[in-house]
PDB file of N, CA and C in Angstrom:
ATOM      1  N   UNK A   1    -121.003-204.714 112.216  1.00  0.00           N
ATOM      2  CA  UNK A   1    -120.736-203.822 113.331  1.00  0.00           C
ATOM      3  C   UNK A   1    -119.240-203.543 113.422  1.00  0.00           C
ATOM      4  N   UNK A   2    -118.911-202.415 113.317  1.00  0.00           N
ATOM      5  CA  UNK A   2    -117.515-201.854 113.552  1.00  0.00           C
ATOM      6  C   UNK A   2    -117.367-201.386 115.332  1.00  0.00           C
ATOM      7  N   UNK A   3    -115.668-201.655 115.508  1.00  0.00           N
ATOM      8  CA  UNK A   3    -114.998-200.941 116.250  1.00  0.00           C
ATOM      9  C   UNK A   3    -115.430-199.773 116.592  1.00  0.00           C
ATOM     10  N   UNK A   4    -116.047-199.233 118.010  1.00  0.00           N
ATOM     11  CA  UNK A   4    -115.963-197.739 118.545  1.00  0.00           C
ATOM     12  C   UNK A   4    -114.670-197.644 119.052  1.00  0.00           C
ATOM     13  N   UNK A   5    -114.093-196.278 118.621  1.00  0.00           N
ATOM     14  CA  UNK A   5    -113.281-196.077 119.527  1.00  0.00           C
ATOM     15  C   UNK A   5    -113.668-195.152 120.732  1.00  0.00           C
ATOM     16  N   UNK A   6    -113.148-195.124 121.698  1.00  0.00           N
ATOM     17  CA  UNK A   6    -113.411-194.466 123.073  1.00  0.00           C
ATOM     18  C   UNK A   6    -112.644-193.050 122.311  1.00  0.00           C
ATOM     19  N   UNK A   7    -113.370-191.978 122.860  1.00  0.00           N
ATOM     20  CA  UNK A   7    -112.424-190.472 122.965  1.00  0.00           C
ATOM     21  C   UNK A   7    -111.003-190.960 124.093  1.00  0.00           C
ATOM     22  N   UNK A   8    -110.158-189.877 123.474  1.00  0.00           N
ATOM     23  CA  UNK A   8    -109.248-190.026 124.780  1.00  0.00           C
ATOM     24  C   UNK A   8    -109.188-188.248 125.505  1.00  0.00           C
ATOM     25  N   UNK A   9    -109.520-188.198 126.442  1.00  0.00           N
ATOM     26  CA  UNK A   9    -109.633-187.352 127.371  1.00  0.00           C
ATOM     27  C   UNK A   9    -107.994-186.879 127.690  1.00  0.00           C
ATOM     28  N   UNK A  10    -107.628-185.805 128.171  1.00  0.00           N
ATOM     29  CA  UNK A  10    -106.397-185.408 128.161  1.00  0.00           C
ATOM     30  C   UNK A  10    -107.054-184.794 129.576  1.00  0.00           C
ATOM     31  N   UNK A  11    -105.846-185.286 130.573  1.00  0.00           N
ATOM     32  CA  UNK A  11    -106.580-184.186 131.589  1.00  0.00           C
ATOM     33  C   UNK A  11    -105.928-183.055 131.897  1.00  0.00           C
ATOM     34  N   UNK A  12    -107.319-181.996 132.693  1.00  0.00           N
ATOM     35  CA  UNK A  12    -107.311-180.459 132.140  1.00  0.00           C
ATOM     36  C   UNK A  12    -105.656-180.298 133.475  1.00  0.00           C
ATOM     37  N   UNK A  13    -105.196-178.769 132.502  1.00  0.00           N
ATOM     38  CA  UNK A  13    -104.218-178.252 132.903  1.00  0.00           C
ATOM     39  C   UNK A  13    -104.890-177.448 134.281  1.00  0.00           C
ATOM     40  N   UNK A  14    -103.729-177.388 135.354  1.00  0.00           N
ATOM     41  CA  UNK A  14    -103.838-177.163 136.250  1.00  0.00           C
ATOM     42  C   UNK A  14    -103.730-175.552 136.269  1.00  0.00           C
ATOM     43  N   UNK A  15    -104.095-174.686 136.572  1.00  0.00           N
ATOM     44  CA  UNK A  15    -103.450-173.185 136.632  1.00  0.00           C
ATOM     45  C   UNK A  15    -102.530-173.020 137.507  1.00  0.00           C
ATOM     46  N   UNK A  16    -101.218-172.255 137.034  1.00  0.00           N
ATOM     47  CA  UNK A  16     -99.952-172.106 137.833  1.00  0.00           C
ATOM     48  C   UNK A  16     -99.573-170.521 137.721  1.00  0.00           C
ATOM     49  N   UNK A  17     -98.923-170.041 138.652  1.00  0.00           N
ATOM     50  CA  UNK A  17     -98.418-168.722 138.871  1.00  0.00           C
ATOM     51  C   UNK A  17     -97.403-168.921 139.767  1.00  0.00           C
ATOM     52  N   UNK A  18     -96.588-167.580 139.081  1.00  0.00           N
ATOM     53  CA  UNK A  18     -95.099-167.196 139.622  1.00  0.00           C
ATOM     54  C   UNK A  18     -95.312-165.820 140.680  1.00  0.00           C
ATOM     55  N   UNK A  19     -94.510-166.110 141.582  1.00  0.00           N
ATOM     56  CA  UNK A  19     -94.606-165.341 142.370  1.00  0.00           C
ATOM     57  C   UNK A  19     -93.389-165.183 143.860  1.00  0.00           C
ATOM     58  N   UNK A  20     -93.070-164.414 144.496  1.00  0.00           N
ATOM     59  CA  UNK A  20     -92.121-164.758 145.515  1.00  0.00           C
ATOM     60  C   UNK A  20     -93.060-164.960 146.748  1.00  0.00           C
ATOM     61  N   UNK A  21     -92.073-165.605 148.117  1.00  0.00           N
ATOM     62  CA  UNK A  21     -92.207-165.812 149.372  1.00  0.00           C
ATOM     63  C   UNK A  21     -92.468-164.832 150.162  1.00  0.00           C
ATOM     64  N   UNK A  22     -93.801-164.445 150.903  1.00  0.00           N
ATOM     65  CA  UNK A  22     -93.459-163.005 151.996  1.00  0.00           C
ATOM     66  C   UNK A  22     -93.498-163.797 153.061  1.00  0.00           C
ATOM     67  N   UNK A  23     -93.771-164.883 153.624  1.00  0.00           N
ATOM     68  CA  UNK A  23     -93.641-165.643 154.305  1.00  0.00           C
ATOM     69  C   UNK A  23     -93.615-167.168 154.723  1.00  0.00           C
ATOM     70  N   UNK A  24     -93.266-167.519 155.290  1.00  0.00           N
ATOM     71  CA  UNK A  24     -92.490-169.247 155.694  1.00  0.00           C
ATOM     72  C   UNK A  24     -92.416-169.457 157.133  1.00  0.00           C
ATOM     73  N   UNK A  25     -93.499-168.803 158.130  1.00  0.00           N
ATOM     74  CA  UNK A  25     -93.520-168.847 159.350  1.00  0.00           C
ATOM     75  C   UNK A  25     -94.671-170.431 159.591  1.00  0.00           C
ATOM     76  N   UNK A  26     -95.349-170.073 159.069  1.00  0.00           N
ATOM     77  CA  UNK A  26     -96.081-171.352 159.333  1.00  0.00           C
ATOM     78  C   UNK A  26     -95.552-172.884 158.755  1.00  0.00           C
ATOM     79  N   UNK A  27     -96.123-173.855 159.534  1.00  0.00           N
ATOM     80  CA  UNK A  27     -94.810-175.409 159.108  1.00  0.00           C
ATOM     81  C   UNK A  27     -95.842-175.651 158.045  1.00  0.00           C
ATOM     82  N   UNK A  28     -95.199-176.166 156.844  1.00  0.00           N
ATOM     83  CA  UNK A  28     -95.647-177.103 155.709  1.00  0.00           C
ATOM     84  C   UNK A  28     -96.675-175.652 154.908  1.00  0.00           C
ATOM     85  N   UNK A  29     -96.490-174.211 155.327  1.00  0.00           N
ATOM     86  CA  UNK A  29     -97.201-173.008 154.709  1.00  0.00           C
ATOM     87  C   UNK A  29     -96.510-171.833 154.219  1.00  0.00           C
ATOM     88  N   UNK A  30     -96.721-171.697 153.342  1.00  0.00           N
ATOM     89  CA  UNK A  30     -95.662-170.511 152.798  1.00  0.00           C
ATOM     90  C   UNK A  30     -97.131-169.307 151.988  1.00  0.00           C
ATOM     91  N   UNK A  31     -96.982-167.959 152.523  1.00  0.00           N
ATOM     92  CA  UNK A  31     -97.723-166.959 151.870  1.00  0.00           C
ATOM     93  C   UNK A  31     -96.844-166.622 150.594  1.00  0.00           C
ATOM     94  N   UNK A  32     -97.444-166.632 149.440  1.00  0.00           N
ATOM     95  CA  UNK A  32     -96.932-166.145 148.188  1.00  0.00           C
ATOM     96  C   UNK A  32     -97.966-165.225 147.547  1.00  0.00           C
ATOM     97  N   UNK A  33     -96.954-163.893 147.365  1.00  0.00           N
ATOM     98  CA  UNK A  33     -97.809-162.906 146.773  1.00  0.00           C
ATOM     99  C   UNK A  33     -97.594-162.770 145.150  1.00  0.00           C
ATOM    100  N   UNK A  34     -98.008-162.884 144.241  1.00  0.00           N
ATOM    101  CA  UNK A  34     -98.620-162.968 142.939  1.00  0.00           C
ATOM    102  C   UNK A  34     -98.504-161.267 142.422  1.00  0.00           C
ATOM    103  N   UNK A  35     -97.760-160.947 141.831  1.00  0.00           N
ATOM    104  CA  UNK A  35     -98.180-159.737 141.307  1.00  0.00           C
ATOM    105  C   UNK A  35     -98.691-159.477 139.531  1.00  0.00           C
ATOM    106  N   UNK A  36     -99.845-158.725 139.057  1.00  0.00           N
ATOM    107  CA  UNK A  36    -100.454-159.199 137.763  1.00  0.00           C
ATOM    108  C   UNK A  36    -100.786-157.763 137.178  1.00  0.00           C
ATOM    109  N   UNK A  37     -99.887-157.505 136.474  1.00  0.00           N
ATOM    110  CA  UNK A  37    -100.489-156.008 135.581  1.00  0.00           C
ATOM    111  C   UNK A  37    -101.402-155.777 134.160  1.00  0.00           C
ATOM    112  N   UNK A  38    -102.210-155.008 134.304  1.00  0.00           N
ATOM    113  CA  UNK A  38    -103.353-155.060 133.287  1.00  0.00           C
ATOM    114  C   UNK A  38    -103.675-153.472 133.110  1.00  0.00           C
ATOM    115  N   UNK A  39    -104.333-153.271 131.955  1.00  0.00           N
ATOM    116  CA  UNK A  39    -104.489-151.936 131.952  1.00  0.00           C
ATOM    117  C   UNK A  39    -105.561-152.003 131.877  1.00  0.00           C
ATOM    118  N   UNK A  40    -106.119-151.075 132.718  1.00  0.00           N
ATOM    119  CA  UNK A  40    -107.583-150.318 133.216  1.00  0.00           C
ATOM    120  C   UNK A  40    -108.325-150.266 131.732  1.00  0.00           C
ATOM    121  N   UNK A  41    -109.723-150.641 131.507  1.00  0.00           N
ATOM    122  CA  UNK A  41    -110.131-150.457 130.547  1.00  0.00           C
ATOM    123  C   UNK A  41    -110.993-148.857 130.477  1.00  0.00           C
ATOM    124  N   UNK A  42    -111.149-148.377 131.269  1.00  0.00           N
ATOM    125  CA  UNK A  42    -111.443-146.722 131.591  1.00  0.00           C
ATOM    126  C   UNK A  42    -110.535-146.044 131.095  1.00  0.00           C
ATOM    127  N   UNK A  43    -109.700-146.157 132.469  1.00  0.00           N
ATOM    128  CA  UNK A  43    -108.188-145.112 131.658  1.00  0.00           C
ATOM    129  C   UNK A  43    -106.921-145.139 131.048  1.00  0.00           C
ATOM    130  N   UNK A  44    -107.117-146.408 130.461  1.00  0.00           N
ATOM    131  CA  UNK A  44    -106.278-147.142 129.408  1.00  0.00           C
ATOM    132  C   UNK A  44    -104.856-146.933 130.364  1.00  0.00           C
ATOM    133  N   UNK A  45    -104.737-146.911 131.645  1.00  0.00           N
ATOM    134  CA  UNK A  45    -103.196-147.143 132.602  1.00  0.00           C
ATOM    135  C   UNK A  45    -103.032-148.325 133.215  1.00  0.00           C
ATOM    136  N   UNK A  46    -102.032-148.590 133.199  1.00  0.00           N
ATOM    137  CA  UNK A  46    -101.536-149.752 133.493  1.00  0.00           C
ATOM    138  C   UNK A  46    -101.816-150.127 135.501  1.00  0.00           C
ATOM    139  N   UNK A  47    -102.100-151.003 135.573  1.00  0.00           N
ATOM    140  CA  UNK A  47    -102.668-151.185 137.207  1.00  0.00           C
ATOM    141  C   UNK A  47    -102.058-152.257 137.826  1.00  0.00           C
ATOM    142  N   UNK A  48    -101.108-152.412 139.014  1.00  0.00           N
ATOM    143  CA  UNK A  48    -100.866-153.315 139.646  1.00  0.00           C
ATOM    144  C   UNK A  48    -101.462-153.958 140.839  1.00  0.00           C
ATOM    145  N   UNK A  49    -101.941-155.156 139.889  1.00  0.00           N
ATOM    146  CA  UNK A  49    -102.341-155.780 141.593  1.00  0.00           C
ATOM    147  C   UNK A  49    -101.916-157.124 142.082  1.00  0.00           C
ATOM    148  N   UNK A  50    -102.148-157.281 143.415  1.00  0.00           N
ATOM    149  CA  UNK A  50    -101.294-157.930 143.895  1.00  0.00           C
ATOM    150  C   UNK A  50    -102.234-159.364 144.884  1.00  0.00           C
ATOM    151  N   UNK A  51    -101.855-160.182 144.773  1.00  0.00           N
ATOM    152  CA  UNK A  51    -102.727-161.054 145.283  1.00  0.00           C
ATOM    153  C   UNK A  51    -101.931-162.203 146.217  1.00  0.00           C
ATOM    154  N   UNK A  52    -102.267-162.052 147.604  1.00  0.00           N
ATOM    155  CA  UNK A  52    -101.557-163.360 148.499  1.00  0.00           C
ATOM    156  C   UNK A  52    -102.192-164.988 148.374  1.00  0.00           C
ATOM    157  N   UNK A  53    -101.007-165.671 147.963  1.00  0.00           N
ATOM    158  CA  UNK A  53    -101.859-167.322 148.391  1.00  0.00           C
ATOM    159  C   UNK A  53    -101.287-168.007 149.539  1.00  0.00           C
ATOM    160  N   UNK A  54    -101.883-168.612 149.931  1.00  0.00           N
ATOM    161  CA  UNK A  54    -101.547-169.811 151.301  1.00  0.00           C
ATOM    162  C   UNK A  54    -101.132-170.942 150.338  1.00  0.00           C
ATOM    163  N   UNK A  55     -99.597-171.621 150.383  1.00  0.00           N
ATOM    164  CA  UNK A  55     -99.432-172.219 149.249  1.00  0.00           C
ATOM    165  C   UNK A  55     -99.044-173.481 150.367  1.00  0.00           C
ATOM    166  N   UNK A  56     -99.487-174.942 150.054  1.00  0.00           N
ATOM    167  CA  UNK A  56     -99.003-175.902 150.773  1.00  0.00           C
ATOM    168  C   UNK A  56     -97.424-176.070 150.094  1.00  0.00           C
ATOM    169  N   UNK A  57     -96.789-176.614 151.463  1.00  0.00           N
ATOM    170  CA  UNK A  57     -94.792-176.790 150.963  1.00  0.00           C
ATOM    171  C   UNK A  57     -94.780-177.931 152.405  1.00  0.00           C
ATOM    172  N   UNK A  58     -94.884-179.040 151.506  1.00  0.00           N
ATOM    173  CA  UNK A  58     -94.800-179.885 152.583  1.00  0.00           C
ATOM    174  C   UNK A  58     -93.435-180.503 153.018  1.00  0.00           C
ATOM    175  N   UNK A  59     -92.087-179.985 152.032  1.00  0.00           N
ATOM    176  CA  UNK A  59     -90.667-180.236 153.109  1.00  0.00           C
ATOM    177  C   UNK A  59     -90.414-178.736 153.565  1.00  0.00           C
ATOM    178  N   UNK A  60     -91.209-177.858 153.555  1.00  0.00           N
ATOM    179  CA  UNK A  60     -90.469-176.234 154.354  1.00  0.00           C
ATOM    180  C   UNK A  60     -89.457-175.882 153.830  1.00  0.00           C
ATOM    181  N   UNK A  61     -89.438-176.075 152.446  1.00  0.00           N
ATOM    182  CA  UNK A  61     -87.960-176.153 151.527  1.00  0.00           C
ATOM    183  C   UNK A  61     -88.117-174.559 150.983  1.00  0.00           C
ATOM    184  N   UNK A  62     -89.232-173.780 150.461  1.00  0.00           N
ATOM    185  CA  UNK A  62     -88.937-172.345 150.673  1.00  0.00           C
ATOM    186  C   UNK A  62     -88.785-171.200 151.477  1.00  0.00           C
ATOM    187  N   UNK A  63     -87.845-170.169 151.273  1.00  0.00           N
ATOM    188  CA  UNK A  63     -87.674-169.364 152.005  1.00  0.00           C
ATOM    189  C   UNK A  63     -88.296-168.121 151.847  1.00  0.00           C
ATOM    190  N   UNK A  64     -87.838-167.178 152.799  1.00  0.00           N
ATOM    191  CA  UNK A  64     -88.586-165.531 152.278  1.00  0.00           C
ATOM    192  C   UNK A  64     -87.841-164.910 151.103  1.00  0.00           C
ATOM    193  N   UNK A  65     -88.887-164.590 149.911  1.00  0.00           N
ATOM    194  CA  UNK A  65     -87.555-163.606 148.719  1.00  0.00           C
ATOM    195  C   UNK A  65     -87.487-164.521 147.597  1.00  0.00           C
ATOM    196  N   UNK A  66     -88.114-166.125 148.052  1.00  0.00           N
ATOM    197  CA  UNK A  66     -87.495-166.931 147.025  1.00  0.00           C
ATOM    198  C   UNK A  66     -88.897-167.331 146.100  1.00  0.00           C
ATOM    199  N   UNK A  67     -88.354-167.202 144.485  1.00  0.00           N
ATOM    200  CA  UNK A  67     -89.488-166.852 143.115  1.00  0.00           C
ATOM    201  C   UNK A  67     -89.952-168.287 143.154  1.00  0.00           C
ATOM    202  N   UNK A  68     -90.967-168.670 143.066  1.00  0.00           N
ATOM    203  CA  UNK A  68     -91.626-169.707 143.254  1.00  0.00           C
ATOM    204  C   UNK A  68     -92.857-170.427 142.612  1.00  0.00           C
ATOM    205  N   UNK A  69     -92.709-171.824 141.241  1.00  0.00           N
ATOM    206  CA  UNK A  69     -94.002-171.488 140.949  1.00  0.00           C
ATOM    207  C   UNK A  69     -94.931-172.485 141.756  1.00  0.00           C
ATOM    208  N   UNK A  70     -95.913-172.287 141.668  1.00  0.00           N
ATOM    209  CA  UNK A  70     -97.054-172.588 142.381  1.00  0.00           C
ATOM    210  C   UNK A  70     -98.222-173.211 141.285  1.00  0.00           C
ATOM    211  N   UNK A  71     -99.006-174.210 141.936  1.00  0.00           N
ATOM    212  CA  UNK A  71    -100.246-175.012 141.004  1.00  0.00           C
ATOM    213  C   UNK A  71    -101.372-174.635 141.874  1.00  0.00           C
ATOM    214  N   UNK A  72    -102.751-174.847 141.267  1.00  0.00           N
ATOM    215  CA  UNK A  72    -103.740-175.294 141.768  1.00  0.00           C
ATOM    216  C   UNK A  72    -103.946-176.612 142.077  1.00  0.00           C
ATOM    217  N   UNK A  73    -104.867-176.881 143.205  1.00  0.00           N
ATOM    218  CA  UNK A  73    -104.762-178.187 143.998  1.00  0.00           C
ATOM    219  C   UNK A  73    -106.338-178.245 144.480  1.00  0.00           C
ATOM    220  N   UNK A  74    -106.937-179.507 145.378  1.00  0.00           N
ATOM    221  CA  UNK A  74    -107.856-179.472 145.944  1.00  0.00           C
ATOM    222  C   UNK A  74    -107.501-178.697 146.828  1.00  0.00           C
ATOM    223  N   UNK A  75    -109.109-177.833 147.440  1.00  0.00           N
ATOM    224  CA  UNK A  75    -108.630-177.261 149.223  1.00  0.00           C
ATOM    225  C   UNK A  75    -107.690-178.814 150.096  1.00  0.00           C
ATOM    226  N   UNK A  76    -106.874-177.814 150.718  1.00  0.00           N
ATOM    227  CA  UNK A  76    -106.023-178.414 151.404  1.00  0.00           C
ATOM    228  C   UNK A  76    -106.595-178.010 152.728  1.00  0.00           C
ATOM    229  N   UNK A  77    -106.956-176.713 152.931  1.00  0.00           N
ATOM    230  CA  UNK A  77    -107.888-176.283 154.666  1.00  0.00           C
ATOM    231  C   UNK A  77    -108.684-175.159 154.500  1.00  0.00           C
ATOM    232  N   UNK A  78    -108.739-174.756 155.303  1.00  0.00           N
ATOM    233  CA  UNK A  78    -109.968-172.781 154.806  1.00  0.00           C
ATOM    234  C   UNK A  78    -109.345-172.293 154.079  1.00  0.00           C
ATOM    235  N   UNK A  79    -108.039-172.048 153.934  1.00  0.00           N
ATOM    236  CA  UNK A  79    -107.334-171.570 153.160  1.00  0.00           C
ATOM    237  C   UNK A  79    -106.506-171.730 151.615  1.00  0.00           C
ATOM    238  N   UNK A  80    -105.912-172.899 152.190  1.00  0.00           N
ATOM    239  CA  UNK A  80    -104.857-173.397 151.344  1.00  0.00           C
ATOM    240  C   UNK A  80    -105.769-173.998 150.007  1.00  0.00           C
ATOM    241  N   UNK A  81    -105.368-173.624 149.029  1.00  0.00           N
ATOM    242  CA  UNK A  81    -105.891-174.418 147.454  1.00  0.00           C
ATOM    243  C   UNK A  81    -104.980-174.425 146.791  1.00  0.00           C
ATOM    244  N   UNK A  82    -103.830-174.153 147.156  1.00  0.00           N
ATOM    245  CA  UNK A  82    -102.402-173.821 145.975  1.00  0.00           C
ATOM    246  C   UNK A  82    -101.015-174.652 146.658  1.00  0.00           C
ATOM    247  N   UNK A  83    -100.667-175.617 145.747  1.00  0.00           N
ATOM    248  CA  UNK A  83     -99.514-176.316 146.383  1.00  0.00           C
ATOM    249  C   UNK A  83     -98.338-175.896 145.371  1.00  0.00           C
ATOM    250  N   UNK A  84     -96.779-175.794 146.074  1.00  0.00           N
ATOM    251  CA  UNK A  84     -95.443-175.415 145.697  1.00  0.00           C
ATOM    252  C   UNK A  84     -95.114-176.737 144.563  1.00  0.00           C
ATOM    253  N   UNK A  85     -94.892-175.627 143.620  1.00  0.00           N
ATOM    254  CA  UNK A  85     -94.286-176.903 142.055  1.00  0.00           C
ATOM    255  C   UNK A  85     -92.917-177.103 142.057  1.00  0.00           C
ATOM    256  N   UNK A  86     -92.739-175.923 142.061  1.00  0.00           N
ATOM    257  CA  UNK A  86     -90.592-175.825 142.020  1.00  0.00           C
ATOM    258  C   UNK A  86     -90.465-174.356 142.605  1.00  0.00           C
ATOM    259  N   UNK A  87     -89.103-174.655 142.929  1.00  0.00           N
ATOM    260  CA  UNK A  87     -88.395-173.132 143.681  1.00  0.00           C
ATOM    261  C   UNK A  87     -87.728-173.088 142.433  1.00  0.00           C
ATOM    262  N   UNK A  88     -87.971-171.867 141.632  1.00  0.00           N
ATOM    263  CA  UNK A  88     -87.435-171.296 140.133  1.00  0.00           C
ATOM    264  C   UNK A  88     -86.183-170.876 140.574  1.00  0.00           C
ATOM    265  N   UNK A  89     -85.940-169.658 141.558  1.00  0.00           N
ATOM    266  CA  UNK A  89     -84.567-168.929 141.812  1.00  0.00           C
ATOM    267  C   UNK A  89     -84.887-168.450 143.541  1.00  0.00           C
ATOM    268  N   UNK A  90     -83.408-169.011 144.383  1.00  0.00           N
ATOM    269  CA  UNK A  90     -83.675-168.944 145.298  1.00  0.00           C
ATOM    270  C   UNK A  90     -83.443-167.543 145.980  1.00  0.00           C
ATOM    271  N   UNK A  91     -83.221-166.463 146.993  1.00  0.00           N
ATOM    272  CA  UNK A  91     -83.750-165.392 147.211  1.00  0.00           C
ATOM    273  C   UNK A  91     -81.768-165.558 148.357  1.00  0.00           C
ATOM    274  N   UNK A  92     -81.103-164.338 148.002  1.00  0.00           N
ATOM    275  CA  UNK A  92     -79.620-164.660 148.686  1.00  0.00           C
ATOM    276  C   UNK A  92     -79.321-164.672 149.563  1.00  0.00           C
ATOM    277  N   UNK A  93     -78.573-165.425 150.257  1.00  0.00           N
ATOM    278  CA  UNK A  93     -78.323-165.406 151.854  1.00  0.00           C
ATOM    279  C   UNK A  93     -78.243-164.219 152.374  1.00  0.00           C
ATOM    280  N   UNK A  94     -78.193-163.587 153.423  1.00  0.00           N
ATOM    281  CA  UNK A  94     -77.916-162.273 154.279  1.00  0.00           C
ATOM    282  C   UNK A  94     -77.017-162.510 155.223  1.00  0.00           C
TER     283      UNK A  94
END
Protein backbone atom coordinates (compact mmCIF):
# COMPACT_ATOMS: atom_id res chain seq x y z
CA UNK A 1 0.00 0.00 0.00
CA UNK A 2 1.36 3.36 -1.06
CA UNK A 3 1.10 6.97 0.12
CA UNK A 4 -2.18 9.00 -1.12
CA UNK A 5 -1.55 12.21 -1.54
CA UNK A 6 -4.42 14.70 -0.68
CA UNK A 7 -5.17 17.29 -3.79
CA UNK A 8 -4.25 20.69 -2.69
CA UNK A 9 -7.12 23.03 -3.28
CA UNK A 10 -6.09 26.68 -3.98
CA UNK A 11 -8.78 28.88 -2.89
CA UNK A 12 -11.03 30.45 -5.58
CA UNK A 13 -10.18 34.11 -6.52
CA UNK A 14 -12.38 36.61 -5.31
CA UNK A 15 -13.84 39.01 -8.17
CA UNK A 16 -12.56 42.64 -7.91
CA UNK A 17 -13.40 45.90 -9.78
CA UNK A 18 -12.13 49.39 -10.17
CA UNK A 19 -14.18 52.03 -9.92
CA UNK A 20 -14.61 55.68 -8.20
CA UNK A 21 -16.65 57.05 -5.05
CA UNK A 22 -20.18 58.86 -5.81
CA UNK A 23 -20.74 58.61 -2.35
CA UNK A 24 -19.45 58.38 1.46
CA UNK A 25 -22.56 59.68 3.24
CA UNK A 26 -23.39 56.63 4.92
CA UNK A 27 -20.84 55.45 8.13
CA UNK A 28 -18.70 52.31 7.31
CA UNK A 29 -20.70 52.69 3.31
CA UNK A 30 -19.39 54.04 0.35
CA UNK A 31 -21.58 53.83 -3.24
CA UNK A 32 -19.07 52.93 -6.02
CA UNK A 33 -20.02 53.16 -9.53
CA UNK A 34 -18.20 50.62 -11.89
CA UNK A 35 -18.11 51.68 -15.37
CA UNK A 36 -17.70 48.53 -18.19
CA UNK A 37 -17.58 48.96 -22.03
CA UNK A 38 -18.51 46.22 -24.48
CA UNK A 39 -19.65 46.26 -27.88
CA UNK A 40 -23.18 45.48 -28.73
CA UNK A 41 -23.25 42.25 -30.51
CA UNK A 42 -26.21 43.66 -32.97
CA UNK A 43 -24.59 46.80 -33.84
CA UNK A 44 -21.12 46.03 -33.39
CA UNK A 45 -20.95 49.84 -31.12
CA UNK A 46 -19.37 50.20 -28.34
CA UNK A 47 -21.90 50.58 -25.09
CA UNK A 48 -21.35 52.05 -21.74
CA UNK A 49 -22.65 50.79 -18.78
CA UNK A 50 -22.53 51.65 -15.58
CA UNK A 51 -23.21 49.81 -12.43
CA UNK A 52 -23.51 51.15 -8.54
CA UNK A 53 -22.17 48.95 -5.51
CA UNK A 54 -22.81 49.43 -1.75
CA UNK A 55 -19.18 48.72 -0.86
CA UNK A 56 -18.44 48.01 3.01
CA UNK A 57 -15.30 50.67 4.29
CA UNK A 58 -15.14 49.98 7.71
CA UNK A 59 -12.47 53.01 8.76
CA UNK A 60 -14.60 55.73 6.38
CA UNK A 61 -11.15 56.13 4.88
CA UNK A 62 -12.73 56.86 1.25
CA UNK A 63 -13.79 59.88 -0.15
CA UNK A 64 -16.03 61.24 -3.11
CA UNK A 65 -13.85 61.11 -6.67
CA UNK A 66 -11.52 58.68 -5.06
CA UNK A 67 -10.52 55.32 -7.71
CA UNK A 68 -11.02 52.48 -5.61
CA UNK A 69 -10.58 48.75 -5.86
CA UNK A 70 -13.17 46.77 -4.46
CA UNK A 71 -13.62 42.62 -3.73
CA UNK A 72 -16.41 40.38 -3.43
CA UNK A 73 -17.41 39.37 0.08
CA UNK A 74 -20.27 37.52 1.93
CA UNK A 75 -23.65 39.71 2.09
CA UNK A 76 -22.75 42.10 4.60
CA UNK A 77 -26.85 43.46 4.69
CA UNK A 78 -29.69 43.76 1.78
CA UNK A 79 -27.31 45.39 0.12
CA UNK A 80 -23.79 45.35 0.74
CA UNK A 81 -21.73 42.15 -0.92
CA UNK A 82 -18.62 44.17 -1.91
CA UNK A 83 -15.94 45.22 0.63
CA UNK A 84 -13.03 48.21 -0.05
CA UNK A 85 -9.43 46.47 -0.95
CA UNK A 86 -7.25 49.61 -1.42
CA UNK A 87 -7.76 53.32 -2.29
CA UNK A 88 -5.60 53.11 -5.78
CA UNK A 89 -5.53 57.15 -6.32
CA UNK A 90 -7.05 59.54 -4.10
CA UNK A 91 -9.61 62.19 -5.75
CA UNK A 92 -7.93 66.23 -4.98
CA UNK A 93 -8.70 68.39 -2.34
CA UNK A 94 -11.09 71.43 -3.30
Amino acid sequence: MGTQQQPTEEPAQRKTRIGHVMSDKMNKTAVVSVVRRYMHSKYKKYVKERIKYKVHDEENDCAVGDKVLIEETRPLSKHKRWRLKEIIERAPKV
